[in-house]
C-alpha atoms as a PDB file:
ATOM      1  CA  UNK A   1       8.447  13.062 -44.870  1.00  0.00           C
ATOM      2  CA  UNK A   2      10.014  15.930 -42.814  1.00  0.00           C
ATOM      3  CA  UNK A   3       7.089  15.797 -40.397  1.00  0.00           C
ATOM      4  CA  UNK A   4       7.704  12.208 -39.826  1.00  0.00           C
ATOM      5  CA  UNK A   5      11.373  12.789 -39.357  1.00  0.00           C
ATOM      6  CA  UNK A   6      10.646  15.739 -37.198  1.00  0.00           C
ATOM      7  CA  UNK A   7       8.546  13.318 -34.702  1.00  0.00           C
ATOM      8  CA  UNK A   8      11.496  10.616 -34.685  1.00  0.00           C
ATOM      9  CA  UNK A   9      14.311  13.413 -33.887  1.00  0.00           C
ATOM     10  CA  UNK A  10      11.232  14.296 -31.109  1.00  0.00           C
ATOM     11  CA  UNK A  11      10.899  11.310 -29.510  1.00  0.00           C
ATOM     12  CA  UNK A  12      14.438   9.966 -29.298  1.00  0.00           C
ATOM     13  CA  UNK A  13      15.514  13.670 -27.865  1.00  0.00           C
ATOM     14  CA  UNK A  14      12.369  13.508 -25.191  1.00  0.00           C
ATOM     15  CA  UNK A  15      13.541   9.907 -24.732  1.00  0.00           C
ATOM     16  CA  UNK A  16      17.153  10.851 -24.107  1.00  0.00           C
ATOM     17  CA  UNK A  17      16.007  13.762 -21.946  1.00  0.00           C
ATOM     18  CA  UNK A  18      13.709  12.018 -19.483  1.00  0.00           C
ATOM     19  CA  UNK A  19      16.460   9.338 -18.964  1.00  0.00           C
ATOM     20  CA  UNK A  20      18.977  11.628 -18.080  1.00  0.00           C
ATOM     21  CA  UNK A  21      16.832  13.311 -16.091  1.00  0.00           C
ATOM     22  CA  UNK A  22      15.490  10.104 -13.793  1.00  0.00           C
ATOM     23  CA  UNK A  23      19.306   9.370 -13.693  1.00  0.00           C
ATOM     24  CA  UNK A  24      20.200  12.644 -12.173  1.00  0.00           C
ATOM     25  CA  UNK A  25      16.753  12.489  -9.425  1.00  0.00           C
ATOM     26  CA  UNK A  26      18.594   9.061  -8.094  1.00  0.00           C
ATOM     27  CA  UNK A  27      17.857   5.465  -8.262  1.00  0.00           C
ATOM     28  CA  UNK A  28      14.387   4.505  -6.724  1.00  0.00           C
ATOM     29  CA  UNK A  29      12.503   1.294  -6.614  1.00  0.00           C
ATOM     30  CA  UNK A  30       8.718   1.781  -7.696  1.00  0.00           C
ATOM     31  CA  UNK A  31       7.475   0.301  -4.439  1.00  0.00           C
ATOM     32  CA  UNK A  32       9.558   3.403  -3.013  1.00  0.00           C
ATOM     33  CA  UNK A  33       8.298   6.163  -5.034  1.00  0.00           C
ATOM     34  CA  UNK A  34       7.320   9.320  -2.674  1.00  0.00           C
ATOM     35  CA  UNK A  35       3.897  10.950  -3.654  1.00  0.00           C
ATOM     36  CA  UNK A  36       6.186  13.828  -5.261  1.00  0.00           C
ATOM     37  CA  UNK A  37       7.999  11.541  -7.060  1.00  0.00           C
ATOM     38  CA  UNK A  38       5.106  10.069  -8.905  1.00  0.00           C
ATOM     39  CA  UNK A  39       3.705  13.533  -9.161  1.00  0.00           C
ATOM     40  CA  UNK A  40       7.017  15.136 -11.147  1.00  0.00           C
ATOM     41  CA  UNK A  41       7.517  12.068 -13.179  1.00  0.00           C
ATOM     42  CA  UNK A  42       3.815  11.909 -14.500  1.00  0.00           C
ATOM     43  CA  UNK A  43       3.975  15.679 -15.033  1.00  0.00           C
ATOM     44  CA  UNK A  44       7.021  14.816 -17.231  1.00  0.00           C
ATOM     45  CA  UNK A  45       6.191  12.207 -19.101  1.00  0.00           C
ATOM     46  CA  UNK A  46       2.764  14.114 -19.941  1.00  0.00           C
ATOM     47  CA  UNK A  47       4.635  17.359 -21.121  1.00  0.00           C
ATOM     48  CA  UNK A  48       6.926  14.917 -23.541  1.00  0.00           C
ATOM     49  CA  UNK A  49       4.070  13.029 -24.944  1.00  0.00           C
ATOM     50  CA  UNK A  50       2.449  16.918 -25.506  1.00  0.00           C
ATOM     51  CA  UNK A  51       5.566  18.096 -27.364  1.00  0.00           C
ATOM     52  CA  UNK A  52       5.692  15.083 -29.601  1.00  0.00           C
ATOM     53  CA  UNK A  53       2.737  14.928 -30.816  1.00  0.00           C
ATOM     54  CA  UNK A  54       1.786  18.645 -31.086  1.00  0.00           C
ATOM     55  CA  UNK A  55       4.777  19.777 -34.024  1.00  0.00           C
ATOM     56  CA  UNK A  56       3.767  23.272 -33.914  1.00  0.00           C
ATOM     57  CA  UNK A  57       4.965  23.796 -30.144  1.00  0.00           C
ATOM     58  CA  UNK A  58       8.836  24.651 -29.600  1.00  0.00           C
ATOM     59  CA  UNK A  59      10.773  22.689 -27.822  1.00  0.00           C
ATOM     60  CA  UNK A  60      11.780  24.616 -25.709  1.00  0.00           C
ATOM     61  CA  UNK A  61       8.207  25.406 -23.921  1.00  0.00           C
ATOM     62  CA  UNK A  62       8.507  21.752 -22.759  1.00  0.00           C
ATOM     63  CA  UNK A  63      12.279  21.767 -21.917  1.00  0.00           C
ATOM     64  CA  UNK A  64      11.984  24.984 -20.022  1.00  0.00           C
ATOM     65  CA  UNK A  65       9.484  23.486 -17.725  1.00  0.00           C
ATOM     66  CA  UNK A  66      10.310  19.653 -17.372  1.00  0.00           C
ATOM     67  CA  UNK A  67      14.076  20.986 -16.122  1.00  0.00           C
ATOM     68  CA  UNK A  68      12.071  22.864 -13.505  1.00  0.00           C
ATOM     69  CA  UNK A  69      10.579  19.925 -12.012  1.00  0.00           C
ATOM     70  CA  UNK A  70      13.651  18.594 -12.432  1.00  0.00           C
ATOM     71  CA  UNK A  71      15.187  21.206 -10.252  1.00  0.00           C
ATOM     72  CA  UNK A  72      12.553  21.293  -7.494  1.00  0.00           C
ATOM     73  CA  UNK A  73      12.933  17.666  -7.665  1.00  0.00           C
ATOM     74  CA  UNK A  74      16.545  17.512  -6.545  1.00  0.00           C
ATOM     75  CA  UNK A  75      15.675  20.296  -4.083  1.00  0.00           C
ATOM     76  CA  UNK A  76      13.489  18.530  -2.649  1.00  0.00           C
ATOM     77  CA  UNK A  77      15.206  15.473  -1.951  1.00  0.00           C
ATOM     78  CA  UNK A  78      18.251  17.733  -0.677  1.00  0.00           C
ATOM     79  CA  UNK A  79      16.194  19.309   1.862  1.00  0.00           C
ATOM     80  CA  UNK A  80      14.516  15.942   2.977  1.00  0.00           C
ATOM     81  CA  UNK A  81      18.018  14.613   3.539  1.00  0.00           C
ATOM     82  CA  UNK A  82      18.489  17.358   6.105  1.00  0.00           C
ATOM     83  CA  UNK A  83      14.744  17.719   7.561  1.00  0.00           C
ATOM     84  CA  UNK A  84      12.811  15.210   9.116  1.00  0.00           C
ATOM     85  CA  UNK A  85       9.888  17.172   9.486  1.00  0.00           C
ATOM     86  CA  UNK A  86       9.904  18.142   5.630  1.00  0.00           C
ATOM     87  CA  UNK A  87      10.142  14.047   4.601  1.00  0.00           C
ATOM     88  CA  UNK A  88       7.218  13.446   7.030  1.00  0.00           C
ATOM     89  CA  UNK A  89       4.992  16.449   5.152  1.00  0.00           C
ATOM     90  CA  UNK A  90       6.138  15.004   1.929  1.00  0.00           C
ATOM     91  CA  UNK A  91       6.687  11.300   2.126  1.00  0.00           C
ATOM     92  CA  UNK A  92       4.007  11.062   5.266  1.00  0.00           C
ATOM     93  CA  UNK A  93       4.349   8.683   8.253  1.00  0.00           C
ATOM     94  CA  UNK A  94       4.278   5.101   8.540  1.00  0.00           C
ATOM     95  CA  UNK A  95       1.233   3.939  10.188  1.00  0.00           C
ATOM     96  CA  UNK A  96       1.138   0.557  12.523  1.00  0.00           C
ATOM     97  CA  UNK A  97      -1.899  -1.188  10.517  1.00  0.00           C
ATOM     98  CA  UNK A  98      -1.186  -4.348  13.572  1.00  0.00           C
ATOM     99  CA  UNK A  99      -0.151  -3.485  17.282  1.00  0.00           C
ATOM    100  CA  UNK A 100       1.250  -6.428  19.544  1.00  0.00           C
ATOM    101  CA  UNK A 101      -1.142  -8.782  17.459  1.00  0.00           C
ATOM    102  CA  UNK A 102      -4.063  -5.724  18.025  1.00  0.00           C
ATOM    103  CA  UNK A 103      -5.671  -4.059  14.571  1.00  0.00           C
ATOM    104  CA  UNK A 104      -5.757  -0.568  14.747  1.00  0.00           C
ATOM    105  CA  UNK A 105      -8.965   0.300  12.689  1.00  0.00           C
ATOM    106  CA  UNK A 106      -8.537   3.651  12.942  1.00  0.00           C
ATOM    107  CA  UNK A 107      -5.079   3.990  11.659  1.00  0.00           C
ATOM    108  CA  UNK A 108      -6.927   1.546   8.708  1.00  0.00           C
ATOM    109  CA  UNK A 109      -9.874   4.344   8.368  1.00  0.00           C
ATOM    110  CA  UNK A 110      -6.770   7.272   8.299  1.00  0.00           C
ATOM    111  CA  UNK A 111      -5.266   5.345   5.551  1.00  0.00           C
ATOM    112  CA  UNK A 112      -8.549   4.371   3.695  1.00  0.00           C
ATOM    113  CA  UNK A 113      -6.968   0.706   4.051  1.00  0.00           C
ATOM    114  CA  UNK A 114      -8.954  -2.301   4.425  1.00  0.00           C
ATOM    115  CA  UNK A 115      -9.239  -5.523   5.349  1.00  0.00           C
ATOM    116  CA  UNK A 116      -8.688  -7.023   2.069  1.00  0.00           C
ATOM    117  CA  UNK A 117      -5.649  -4.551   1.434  1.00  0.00           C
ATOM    118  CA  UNK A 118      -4.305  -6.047   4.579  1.00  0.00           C
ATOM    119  CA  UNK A 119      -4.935  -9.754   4.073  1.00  0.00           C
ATOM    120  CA  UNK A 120      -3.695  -9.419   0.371  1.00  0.00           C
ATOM    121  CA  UNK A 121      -0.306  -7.804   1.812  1.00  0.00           C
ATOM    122  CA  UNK A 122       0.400 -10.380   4.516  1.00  0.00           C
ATOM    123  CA  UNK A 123      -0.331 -13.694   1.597  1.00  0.00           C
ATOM    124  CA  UNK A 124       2.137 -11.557  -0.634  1.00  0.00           C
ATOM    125  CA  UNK A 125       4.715 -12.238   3.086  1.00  0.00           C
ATOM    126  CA  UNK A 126       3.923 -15.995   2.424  1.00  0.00           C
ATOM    127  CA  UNK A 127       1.292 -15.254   5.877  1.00  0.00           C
ATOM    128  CA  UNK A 128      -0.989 -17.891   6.541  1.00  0.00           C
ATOM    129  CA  UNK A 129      -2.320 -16.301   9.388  1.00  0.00           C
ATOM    130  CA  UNK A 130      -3.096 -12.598  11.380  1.00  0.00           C
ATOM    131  CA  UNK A 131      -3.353 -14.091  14.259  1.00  0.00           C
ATOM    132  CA  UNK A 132       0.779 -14.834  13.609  1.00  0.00           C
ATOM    133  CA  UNK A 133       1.516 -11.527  13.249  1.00  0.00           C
ATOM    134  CA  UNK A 134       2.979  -8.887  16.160  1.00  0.00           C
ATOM    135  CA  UNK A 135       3.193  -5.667  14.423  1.00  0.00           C
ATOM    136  CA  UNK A 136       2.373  -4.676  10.950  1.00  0.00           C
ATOM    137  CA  UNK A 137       3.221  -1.193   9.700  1.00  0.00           C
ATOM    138  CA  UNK A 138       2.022   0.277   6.800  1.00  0.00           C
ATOM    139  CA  UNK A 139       5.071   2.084   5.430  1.00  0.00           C
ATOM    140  CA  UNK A 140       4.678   5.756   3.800  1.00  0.00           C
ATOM    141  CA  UNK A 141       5.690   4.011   0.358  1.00  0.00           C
ATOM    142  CA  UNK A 142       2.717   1.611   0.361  1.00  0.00           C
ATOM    143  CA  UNK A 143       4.204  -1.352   0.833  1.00  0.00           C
ATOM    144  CA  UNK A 144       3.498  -3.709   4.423  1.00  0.00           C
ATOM    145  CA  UNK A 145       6.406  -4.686   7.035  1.00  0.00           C
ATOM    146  CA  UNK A 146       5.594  -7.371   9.161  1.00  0.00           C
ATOM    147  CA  UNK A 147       7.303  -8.651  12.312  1.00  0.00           C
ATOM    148  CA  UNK A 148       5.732 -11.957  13.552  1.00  0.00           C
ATOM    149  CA  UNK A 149       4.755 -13.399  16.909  1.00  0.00           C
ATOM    150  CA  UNK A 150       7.352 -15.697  18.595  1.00  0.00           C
ATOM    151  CA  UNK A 151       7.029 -19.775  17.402  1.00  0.00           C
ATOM    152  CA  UNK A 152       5.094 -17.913  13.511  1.00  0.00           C
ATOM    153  CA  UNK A 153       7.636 -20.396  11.548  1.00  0.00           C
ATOM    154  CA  UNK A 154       6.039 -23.155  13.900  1.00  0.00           C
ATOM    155  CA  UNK A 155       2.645 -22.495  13.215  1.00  0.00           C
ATOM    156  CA  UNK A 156       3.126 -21.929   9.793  1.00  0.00           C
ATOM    157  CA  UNK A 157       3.711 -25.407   9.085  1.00  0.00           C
ATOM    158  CA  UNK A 158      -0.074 -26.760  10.364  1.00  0.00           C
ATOM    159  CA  UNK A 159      -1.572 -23.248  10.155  1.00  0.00           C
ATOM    160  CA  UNK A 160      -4.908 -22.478   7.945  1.00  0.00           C
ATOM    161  CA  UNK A 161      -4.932 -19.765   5.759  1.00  0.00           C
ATOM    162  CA  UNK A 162      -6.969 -16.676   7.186  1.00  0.00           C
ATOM    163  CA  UNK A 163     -10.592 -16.414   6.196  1.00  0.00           C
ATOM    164  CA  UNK A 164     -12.416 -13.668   7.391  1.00  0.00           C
ATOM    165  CA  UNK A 165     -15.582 -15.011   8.966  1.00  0.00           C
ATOM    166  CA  UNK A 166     -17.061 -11.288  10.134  1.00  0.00           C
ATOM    167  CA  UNK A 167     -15.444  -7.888   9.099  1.00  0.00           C
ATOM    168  CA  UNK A 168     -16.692  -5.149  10.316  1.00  0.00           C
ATOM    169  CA  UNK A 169     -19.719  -6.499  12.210  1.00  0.00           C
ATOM    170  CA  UNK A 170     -20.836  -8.478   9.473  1.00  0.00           C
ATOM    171  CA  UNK A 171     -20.696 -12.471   8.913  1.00  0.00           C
ATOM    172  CA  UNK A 172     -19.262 -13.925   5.764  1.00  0.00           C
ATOM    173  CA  UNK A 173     -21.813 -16.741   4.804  1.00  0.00           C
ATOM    174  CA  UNK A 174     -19.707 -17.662   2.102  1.00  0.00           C
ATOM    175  CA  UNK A 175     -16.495 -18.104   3.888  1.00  0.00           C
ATOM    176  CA  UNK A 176     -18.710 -20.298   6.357  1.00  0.00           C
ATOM    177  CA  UNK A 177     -19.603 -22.461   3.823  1.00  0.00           C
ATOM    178  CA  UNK A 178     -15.562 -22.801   2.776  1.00  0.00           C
ATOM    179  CA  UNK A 179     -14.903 -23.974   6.079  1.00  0.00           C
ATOM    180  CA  UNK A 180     -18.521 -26.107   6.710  1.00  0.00           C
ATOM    181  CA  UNK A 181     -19.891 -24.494   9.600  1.00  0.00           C
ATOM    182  CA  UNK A 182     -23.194 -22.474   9.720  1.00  0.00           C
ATOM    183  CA  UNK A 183     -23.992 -18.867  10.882  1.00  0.00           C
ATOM    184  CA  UNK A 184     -25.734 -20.562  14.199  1.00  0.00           C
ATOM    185  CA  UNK A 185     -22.614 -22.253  14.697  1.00  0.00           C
ATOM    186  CA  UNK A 186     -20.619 -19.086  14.541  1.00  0.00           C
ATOM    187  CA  UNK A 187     -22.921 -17.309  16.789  1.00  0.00           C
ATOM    188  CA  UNK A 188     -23.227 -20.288  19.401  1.00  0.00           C
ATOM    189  CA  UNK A 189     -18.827 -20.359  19.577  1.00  0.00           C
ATOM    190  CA  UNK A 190     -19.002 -16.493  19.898  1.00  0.00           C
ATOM    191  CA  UNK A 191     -21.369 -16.270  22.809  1.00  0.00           C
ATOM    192  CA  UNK A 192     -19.493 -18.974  24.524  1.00  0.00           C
ATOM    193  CA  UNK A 193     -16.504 -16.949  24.382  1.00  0.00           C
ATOM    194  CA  UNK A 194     -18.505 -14.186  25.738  1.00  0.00           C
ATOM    195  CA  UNK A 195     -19.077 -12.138  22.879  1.00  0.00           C
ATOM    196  CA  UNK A 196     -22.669 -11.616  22.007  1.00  0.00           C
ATOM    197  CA  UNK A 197     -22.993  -8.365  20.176  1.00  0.00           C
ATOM    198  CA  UNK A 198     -21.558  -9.405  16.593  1.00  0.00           C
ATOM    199  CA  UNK A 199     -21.823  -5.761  15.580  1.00  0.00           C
ATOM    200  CA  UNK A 200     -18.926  -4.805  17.897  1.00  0.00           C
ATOM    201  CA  UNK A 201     -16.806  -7.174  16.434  1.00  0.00           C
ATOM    202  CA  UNK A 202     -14.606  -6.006  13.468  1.00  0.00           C
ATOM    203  CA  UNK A 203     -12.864  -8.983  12.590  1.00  0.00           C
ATOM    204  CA  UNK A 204     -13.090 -12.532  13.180  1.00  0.00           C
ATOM    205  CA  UNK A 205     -11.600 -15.588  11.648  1.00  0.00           C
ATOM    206  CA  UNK A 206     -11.419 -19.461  12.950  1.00  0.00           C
ATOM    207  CA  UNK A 207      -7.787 -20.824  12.230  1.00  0.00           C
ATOM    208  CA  UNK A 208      -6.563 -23.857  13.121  1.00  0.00           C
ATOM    209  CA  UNK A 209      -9.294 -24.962  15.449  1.00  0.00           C
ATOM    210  CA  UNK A 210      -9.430 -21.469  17.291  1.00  0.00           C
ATOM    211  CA  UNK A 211     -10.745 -18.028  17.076  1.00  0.00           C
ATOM    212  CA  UNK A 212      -9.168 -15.154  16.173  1.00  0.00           C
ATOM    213  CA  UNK A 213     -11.027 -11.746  16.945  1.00  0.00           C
ATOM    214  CA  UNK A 214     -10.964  -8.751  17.054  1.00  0.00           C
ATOM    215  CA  UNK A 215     -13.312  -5.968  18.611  1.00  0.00           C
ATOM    216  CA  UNK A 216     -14.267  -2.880  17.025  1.00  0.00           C
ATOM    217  CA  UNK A 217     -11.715   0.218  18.529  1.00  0.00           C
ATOM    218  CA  UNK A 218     -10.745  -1.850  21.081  1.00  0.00           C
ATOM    219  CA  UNK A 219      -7.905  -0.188  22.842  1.00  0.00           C
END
């Protein structure tokens, strides 16, 4: 019985603790979590869940520590109020994913982001289409900010959803299919447009009756 109670008195105090401590770091979204934020909070809720379930450790080995990180927590976020150049080294820098309707692949490659990561962001936007899209920055937090092109709430109305016929120098026979045409047709519209080397392509879709593409590092 008094090892039972002894686990309740643990958990509510643990419970108690880490709440006033999250209080006292400042109110964050999740989306907005810095990489040190995660980093302290996981490291916190792991030394609780330790000290709970292990009844022969004191208390105070996992109090002594967790008010630590608590400590270089509020530091930290002290000293990134005052330098720039300390946020950037611990938050990191945004990173324009889309330049004046242009895809930066190697700002993608930097940030191990793909394709899909970027389609998936812009549907989340309610974004038909990339080819509606002026900048897109992928913010140090994780989360995508889009501005669009001029006349996007215009095209959005009779717009197609974007389908990715080649990524990366490859064609998407199934996403051909979705949209009945055939890899000769693709080829045969691409060459027209001058572009006969599909392998130097890194994305292409066909929206609305027209071609979006994109060429591999193009600057």
């Amino acid at each position: 019985m008094e090892e039972y109670l002894n686990i309740i008195f643990r958990t509510v105090f643990f419970y108690l603790l880490i709440l006033g401590i999250f209080r006292l770091m400042g109110k964050r979204e999740i989306g907005e979590l810095s990489i040190l934020d995660l980093v302290v909070f996981i490291m916190i809720g792991e030394m609780a869940i330790i000290a709970i379930e292990d009844l022969d450790r004191s208390m105070i080995h996992t109090l002594i520590p967790m008010l630590m990180l608590m400590a270089i927590q509020v530091a930290s976020s002290i000293i990134s109020l005052k330098s720039k150049r300390f946020r950037d080294f611990v938050d990191g820098k945004p990173s324009v994913i889309i330049n004046r309707g242009k895809i930066d692949e190697t700002a993608m490659r930097k940030q191990r982001y793909n394709f899909d990561d970027l389609l998936t962001q812009l549907r989340e936007k309610n974004i038909r289409s990339i080819a509606d899209v002026e900048f897109a920055i992928l913010e140090s937090s994780g989360s995508l900010s889009v501005i669009e092109k001029p006349g996007y709430q215009k095209n959005q109305k009779n717009g197609d959803i974007t389908l990715p016929l080649i990524l990366d120098g490859n064609i998407d026979e199934e996403n051909l299919k979705k949209i009945n045409k055939t890899n000769l047709w693709l080829r045969q519209e691409l060459k027209r447009q001058g572009y006969r080397d599909i392998k130097k392509i890194s994305f292409c879709s066909f929206e609305s009756g027209k071609f979006y593409i994109d060429l591999k590092d193009e600057t």
